[in-house]
N, C-alpha and C. Protein backbone atom coordinates (compact mmCIF):
# COMPACT_ATOMS: atom_id res chain seq x y z
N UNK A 1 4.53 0.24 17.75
CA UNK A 1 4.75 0.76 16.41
C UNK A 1 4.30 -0.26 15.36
N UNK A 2 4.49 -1.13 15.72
CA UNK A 2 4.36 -2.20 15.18
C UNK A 2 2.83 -2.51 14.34
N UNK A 3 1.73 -2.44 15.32
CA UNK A 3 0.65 -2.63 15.75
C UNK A 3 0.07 -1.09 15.10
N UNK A 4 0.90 0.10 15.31
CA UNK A 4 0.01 1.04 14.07
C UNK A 4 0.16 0.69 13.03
N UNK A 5 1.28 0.04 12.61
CA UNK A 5 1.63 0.15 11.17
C UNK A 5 0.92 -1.04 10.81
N UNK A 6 0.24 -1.96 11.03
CA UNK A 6 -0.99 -3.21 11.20
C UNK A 6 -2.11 -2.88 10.76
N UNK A 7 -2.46 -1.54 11.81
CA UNK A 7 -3.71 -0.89 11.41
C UNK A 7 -4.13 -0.03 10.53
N UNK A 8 -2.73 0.58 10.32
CA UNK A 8 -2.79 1.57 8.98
C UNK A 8 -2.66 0.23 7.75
N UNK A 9 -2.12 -0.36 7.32
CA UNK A 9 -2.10 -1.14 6.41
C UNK A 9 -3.79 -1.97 6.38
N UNK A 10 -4.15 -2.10 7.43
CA UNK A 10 -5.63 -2.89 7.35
C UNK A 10 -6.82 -1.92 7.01
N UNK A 11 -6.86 -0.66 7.16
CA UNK A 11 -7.66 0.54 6.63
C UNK A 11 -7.43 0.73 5.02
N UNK A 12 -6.25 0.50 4.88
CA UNK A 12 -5.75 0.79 3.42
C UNK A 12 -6.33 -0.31 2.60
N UNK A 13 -5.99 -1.71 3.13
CA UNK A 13 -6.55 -2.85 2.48
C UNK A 13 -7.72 -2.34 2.60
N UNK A 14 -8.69 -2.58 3.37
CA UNK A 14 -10.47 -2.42 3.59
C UNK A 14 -10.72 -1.43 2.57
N UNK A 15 -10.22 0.00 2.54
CA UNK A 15 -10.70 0.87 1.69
C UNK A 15 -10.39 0.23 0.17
N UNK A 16 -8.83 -0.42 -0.56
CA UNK A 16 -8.58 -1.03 -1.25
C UNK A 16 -9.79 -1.92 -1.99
N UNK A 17 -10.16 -2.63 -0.62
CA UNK A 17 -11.67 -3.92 -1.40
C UNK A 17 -12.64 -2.89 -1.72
N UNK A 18 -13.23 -2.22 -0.81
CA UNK A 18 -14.04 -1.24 -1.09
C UNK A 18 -14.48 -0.83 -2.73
N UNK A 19 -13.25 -0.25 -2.68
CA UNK A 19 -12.95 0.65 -3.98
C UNK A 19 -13.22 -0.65 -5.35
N UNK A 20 -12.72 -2.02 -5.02
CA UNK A 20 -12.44 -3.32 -5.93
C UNK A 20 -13.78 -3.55 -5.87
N UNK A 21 -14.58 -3.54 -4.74
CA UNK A 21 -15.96 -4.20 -5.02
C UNK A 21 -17.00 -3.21 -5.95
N UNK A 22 -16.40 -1.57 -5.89
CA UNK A 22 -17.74 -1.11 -6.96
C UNK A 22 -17.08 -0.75 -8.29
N UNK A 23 -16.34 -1.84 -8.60
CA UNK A 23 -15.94 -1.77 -10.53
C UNK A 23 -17.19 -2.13 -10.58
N UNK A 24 -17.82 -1.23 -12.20
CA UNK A 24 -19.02 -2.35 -12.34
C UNK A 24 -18.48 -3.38 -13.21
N UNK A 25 -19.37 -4.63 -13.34
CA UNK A 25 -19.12 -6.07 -13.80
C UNK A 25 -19.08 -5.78 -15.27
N UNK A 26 -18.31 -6.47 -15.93
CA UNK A 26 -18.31 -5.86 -17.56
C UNK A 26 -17.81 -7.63 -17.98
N UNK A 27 -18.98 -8.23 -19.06
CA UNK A 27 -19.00 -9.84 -19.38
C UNK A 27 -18.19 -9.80 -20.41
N UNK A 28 -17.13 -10.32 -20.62
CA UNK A 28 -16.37 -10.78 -21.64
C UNK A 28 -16.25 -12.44 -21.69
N UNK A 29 -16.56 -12.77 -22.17
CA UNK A 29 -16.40 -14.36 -22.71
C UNK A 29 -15.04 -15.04 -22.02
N UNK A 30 -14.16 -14.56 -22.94
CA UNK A 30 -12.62 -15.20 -22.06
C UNK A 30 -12.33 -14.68 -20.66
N UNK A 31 -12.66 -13.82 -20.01
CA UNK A 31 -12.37 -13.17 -18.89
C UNK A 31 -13.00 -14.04 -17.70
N UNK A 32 -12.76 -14.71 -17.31
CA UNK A 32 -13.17 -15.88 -16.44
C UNK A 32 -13.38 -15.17 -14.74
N UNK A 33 -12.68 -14.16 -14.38
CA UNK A 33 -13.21 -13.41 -13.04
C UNK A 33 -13.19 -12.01 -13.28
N UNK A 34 -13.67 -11.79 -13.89
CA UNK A 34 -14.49 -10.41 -14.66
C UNK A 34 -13.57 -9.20 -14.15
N UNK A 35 -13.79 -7.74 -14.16
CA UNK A 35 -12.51 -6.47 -14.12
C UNK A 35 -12.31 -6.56 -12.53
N UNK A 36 -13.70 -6.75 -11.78
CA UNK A 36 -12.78 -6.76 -10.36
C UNK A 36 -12.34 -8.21 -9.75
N UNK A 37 -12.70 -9.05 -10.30
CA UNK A 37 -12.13 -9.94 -9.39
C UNK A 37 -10.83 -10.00 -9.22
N UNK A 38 -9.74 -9.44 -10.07
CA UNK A 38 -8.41 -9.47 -9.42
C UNK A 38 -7.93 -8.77 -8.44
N UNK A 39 -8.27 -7.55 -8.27
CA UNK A 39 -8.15 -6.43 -7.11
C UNK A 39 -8.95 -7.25 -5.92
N UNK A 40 -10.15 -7.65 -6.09
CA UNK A 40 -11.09 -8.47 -5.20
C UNK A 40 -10.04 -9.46 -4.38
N UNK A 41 -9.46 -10.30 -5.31
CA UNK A 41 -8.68 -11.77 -4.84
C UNK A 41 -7.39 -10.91 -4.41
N UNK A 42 -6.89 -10.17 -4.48
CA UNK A 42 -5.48 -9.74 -3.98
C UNK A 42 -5.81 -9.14 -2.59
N UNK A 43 -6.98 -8.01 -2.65
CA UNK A 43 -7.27 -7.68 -1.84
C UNK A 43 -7.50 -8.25 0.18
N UNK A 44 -8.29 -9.35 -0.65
CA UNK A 44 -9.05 -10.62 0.44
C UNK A 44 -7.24 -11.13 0.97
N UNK A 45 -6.67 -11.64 -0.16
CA UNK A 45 -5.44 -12.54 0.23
C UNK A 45 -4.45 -11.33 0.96
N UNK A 46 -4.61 -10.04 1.15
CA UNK A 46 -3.82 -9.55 1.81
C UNK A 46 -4.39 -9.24 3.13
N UNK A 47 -5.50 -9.32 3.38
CA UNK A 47 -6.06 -9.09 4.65
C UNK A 47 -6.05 -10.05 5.10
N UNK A 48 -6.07 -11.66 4.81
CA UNK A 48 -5.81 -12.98 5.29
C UNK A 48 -4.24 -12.94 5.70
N UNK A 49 -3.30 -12.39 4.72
CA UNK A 49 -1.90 -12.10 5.07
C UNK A 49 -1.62 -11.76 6.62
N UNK A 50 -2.32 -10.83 6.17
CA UNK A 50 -2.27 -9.53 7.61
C UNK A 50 -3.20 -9.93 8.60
N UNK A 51 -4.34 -10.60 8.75
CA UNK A 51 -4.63 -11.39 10.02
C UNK A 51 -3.65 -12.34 10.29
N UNK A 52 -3.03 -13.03 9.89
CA UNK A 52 -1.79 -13.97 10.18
C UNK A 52 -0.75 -13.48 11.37
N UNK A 53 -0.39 -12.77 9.94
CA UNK A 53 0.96 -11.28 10.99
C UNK A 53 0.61 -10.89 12.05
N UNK A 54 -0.92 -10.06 11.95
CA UNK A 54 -1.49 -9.48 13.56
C UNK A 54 -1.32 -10.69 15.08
N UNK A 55 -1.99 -11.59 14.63
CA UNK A 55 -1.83 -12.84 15.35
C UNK A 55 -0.29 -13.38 15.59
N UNK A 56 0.44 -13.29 14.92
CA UNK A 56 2.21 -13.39 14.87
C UNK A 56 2.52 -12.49 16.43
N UNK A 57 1.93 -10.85 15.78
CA UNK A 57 2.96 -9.97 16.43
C UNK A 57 1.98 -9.54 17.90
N UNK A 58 0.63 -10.28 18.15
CA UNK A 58 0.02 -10.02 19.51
C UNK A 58 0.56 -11.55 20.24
N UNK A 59 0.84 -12.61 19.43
CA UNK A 59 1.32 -13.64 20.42
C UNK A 59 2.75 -13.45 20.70
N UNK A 60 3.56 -12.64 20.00
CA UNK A 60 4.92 -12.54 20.51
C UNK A 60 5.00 -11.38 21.26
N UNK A 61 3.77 -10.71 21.28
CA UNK A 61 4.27 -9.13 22.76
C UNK A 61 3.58 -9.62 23.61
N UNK A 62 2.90 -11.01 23.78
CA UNK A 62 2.35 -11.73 24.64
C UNK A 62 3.83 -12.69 25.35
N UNK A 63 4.44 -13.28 24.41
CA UNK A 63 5.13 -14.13 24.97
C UNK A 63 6.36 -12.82 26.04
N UNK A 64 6.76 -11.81 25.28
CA UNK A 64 7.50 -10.92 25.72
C UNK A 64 7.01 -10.29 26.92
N UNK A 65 5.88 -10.08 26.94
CA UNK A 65 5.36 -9.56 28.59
C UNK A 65 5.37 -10.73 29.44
N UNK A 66 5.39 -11.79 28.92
CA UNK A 66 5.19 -13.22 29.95
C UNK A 66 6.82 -13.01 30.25
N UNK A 67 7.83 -12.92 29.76
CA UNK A 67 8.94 -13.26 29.87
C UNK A 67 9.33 -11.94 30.62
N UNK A 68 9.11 -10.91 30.85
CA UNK A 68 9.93 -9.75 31.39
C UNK A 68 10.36 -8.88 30.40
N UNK A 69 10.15 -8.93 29.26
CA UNK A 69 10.90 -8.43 28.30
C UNK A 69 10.80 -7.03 27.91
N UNK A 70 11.17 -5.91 28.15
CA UNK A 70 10.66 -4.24 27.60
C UNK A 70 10.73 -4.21 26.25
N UNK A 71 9.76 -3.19 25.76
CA UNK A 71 9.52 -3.15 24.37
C UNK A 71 10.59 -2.03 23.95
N UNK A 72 11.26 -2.62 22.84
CA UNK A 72 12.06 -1.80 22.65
C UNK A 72 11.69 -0.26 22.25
N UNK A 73 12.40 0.68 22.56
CA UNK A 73 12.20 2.08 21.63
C UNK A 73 12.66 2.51 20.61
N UNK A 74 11.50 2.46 19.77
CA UNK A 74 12.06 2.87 18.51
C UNK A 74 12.61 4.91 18.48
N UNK A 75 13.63 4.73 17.93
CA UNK A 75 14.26 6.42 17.54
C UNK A 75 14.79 6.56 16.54
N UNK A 76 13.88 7.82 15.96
CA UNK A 76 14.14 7.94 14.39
C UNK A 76 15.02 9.09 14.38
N UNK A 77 16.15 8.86 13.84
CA UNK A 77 17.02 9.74 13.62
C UNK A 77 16.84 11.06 12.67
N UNK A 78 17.13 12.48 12.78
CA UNK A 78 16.40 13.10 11.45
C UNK A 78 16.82 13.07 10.08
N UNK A 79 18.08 12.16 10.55
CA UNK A 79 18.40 11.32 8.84
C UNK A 79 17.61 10.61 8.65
N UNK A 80 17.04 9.75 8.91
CA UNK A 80 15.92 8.92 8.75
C UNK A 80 14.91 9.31 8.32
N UNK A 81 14.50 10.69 9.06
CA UNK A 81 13.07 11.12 8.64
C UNK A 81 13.45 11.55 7.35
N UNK A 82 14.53 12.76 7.07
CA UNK A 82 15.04 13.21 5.98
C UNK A 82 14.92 12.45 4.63
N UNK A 83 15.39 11.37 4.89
CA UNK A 83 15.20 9.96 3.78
C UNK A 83 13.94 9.29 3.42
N UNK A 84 13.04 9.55 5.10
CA UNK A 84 11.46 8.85 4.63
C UNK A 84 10.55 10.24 3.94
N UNK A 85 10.81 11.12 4.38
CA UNK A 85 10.32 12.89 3.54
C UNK A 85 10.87 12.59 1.72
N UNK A 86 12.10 12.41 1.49
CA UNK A 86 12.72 12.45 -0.11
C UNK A 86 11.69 11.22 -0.50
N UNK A 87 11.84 9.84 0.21
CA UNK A 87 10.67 8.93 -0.52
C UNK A 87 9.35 9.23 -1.01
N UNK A 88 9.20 9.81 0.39
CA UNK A 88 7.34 10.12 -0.02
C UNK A 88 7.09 10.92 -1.25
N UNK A 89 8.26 12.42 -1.48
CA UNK A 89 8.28 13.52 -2.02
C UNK A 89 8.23 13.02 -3.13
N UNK A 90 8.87 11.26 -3.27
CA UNK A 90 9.11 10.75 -5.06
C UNK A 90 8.22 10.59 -5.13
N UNK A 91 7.20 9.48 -4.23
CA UNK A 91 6.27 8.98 -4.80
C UNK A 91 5.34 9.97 -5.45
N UNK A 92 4.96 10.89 -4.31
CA UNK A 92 4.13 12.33 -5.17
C UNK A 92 4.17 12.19 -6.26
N UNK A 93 5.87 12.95 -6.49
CA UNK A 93 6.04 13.41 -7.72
C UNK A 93 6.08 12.12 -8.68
N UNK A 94 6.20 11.28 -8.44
CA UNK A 94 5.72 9.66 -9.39
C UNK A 94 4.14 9.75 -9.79
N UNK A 95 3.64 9.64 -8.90
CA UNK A 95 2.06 9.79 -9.36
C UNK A 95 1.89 10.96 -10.14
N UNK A 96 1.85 12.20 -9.57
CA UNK A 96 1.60 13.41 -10.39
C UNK A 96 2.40 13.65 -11.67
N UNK A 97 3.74 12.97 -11.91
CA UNK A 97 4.22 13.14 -13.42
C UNK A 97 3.92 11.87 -14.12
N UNK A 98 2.98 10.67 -13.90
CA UNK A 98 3.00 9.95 -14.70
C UNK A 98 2.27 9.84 -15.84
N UNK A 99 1.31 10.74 -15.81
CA UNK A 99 0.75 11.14 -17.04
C UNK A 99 1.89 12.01 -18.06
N UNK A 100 2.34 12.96 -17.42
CA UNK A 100 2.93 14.19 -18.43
C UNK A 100 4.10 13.43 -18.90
N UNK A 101 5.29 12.68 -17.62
CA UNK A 101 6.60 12.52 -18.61
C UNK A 101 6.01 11.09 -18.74
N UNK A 102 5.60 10.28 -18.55
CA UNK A 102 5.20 8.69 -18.77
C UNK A 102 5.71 8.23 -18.16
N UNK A 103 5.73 6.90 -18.13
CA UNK A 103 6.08 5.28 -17.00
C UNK A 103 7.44 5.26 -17.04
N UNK A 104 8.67 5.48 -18.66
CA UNK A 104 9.55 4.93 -18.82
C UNK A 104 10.39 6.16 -17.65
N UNK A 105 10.06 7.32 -17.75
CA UNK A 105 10.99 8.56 -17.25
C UNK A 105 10.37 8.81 -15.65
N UNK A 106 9.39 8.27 -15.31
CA UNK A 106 9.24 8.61 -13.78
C UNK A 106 9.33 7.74 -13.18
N UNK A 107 9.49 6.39 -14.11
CA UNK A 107 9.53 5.07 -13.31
C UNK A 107 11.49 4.92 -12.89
N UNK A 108 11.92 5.20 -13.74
CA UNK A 108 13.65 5.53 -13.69
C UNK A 108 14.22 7.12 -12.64
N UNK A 109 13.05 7.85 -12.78
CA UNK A 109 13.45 8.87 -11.25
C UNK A 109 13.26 8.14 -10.03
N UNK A 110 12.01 8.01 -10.32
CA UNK A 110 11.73 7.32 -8.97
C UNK A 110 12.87 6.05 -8.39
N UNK A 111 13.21 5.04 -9.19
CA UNK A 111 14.28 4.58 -8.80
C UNK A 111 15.49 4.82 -8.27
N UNK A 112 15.82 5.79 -9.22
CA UNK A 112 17.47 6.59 -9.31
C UNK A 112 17.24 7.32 -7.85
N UNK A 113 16.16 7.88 -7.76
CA UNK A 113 16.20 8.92 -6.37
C UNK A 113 15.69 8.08 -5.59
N UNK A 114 14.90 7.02 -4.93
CA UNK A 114 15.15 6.41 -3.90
C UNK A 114 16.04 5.51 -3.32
N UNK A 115 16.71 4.84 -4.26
CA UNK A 115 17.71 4.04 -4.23
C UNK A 115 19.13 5.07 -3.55
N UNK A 116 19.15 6.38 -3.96
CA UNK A 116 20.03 6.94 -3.49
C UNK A 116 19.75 7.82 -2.48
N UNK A 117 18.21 7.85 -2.09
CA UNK A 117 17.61 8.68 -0.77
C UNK A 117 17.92 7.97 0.26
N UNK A 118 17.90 6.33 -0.16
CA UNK A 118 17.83 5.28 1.23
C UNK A 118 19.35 5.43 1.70
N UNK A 119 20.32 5.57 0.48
CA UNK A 119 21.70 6.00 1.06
C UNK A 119 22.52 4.76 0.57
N UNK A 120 22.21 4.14 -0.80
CA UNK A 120 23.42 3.80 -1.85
C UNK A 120 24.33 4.93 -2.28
N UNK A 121 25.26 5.35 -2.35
CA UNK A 121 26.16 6.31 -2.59
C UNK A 121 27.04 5.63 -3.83
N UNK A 122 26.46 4.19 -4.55
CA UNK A 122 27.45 3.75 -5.86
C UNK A 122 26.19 4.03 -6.93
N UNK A 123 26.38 5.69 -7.57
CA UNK A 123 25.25 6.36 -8.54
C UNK A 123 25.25 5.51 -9.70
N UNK A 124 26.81 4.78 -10.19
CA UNK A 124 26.72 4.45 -11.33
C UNK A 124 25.45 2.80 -11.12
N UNK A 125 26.00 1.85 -10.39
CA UNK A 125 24.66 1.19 -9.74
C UNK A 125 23.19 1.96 -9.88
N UNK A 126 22.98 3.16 -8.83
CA UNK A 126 21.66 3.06 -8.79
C UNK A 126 20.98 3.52 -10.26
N UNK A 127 21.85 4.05 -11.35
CA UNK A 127 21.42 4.39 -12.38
C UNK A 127 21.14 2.82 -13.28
N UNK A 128 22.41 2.22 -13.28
CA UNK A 128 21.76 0.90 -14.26
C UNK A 128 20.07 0.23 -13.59
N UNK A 129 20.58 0.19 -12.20
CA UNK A 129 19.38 -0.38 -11.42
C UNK A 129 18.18 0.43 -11.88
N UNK A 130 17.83 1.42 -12.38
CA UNK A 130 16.84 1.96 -12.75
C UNK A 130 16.58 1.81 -13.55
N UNK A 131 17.24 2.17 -14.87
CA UNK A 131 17.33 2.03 -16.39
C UNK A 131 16.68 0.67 -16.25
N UNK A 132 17.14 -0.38 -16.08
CA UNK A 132 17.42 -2.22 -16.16
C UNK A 132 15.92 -2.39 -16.06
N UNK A 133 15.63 -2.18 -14.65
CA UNK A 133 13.98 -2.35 -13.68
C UNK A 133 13.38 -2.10 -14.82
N UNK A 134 12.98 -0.31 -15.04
CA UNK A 134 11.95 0.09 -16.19
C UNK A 134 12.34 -0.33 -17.18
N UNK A 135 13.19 -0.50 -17.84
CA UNK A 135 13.15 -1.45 -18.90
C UNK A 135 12.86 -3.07 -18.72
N UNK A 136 12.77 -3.59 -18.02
CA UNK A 136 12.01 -5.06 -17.65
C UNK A 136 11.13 -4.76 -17.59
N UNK A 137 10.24 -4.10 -16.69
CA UNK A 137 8.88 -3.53 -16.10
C UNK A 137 8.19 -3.29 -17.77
N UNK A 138 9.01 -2.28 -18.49
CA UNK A 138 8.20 -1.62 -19.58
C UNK A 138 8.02 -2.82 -20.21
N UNK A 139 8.86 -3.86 -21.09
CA UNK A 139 8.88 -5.05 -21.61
C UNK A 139 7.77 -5.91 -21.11
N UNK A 140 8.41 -6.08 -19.77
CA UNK A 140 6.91 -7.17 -19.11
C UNK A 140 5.48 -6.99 -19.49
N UNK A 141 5.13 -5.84 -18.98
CA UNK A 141 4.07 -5.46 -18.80
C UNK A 141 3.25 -5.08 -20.48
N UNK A 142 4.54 -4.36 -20.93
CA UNK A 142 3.70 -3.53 -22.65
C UNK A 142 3.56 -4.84 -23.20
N UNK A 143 5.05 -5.55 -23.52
CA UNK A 143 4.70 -6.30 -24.64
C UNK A 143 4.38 -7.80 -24.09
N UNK A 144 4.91 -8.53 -23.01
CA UNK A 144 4.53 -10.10 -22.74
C UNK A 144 2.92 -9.92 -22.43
N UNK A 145 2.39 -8.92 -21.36
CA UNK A 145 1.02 -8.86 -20.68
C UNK A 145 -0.15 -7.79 -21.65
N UNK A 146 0.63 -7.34 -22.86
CA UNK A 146 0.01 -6.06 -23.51
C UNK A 146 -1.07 -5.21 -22.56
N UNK A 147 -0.41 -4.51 -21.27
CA UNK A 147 -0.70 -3.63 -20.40
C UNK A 147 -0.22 -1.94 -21.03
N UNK A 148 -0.75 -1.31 -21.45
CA UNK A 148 -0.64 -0.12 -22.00
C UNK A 148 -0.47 0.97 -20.91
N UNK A 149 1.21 1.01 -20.93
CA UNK A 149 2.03 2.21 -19.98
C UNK A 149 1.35 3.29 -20.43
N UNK A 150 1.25 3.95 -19.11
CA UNK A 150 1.09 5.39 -20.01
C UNK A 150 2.66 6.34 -20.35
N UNK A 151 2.32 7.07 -21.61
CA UNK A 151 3.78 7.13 -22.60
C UNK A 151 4.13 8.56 -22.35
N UNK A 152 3.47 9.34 -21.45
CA UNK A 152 3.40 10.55 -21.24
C UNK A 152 3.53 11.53 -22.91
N UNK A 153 3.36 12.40 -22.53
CA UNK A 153 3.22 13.88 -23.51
C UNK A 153 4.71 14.10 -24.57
N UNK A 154 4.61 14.75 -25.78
CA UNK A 154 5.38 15.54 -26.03
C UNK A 154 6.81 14.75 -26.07
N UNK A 155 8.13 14.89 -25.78
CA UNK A 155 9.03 14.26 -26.52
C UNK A 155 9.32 12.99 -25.72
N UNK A 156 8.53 12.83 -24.61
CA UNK A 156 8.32 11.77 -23.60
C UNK A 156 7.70 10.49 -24.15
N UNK A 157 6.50 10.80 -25.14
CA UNK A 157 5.87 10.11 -25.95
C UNK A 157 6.82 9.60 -26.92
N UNK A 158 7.38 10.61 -27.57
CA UNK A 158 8.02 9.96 -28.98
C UNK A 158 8.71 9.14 -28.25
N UNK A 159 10.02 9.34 -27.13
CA UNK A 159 11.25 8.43 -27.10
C UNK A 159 10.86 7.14 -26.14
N UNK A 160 9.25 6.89 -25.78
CA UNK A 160 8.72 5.72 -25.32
C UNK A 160 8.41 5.02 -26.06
N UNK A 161 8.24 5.49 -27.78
CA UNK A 161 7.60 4.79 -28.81
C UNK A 161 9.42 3.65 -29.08
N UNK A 162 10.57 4.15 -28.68
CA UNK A 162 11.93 3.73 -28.92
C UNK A 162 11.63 2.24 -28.36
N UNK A 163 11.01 1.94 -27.24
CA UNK A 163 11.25 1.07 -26.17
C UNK A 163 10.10 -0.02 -26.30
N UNK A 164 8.82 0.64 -26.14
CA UNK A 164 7.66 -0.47 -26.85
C UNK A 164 6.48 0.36 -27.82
């Protein structure tokens, strides 16, 4: 299991650089590694990550077959799946509403409902924990990095104009 989830993450990276290597180059003076080199450098440093790990987790099912050791079985309970189905279902719906309601209102669902999909049951928690996050996140990013959230549509817009 282990070892798919290796390979699915190393397809994702590869396609990731892919995608980083055909920004075209755009010269700005202060911009010292131009629009892709950051996706470029994250990219590279996560596939260096993940050759590490691979090498980690083939020398330890190495040491484990040397030793006698059975691989354990993994069993997913259909609570489990139930909980990894509500995640995915956010993220969807995270991507697909982040244009219409904006960053501040899908970034705070998405919290509120995974935090309580994984199976926190203290709501008043997973609600500050949401609120708190996107409001750091919105702060960080709008005003320290001036990264322009998108503010979504309609009264989503106005009550994002409240925040930055």
């Amino acid at each position: 299991m282990e070892f798919l989830f290796l390979g699915f993450l190393a397809i994702v990276l590869i396609a990731y650089l892919g995608l980083a290597i055909q920004i075209p180059h755009q010269s700005v003076p202060a911009d010292v590694i131009e629009a892709n080199g950051f996706p470029i450098l994250i990219s590279v440093t996560a596939l260096v990550l993940l050759a590490f790990a691979t090498a980690e987790a083939v020398k330890k099912r190495r040491a484990d077959t040397a030793a006698g050791v059975e691989k354990e079985r993994i069993t997913l309970s259909k609570n489990a799946i139930t909980r990894l189905a509500i995640v995915v279902g956010l993220i969807v719906f995270y991507i697909f509403s982040l244009r219409t309601i904006g960053f501040i209102t899908a970034m705070a669902i998405f919290l509120f409902g995974s935090t309580t999909a994984m199976g926190s049951r203290r709501y008043v928690f997973n609600l500050i924990f949401a609120v708190g996050l996107t409001v750091i996140l919105t702060l960080v990013f709008g005003q320290l990095f001036m990264i322009m959230i998108p503010r979504g549509v309609g009264i989503f817009r106005e009550l994002s104009f409240l925040l930055h």
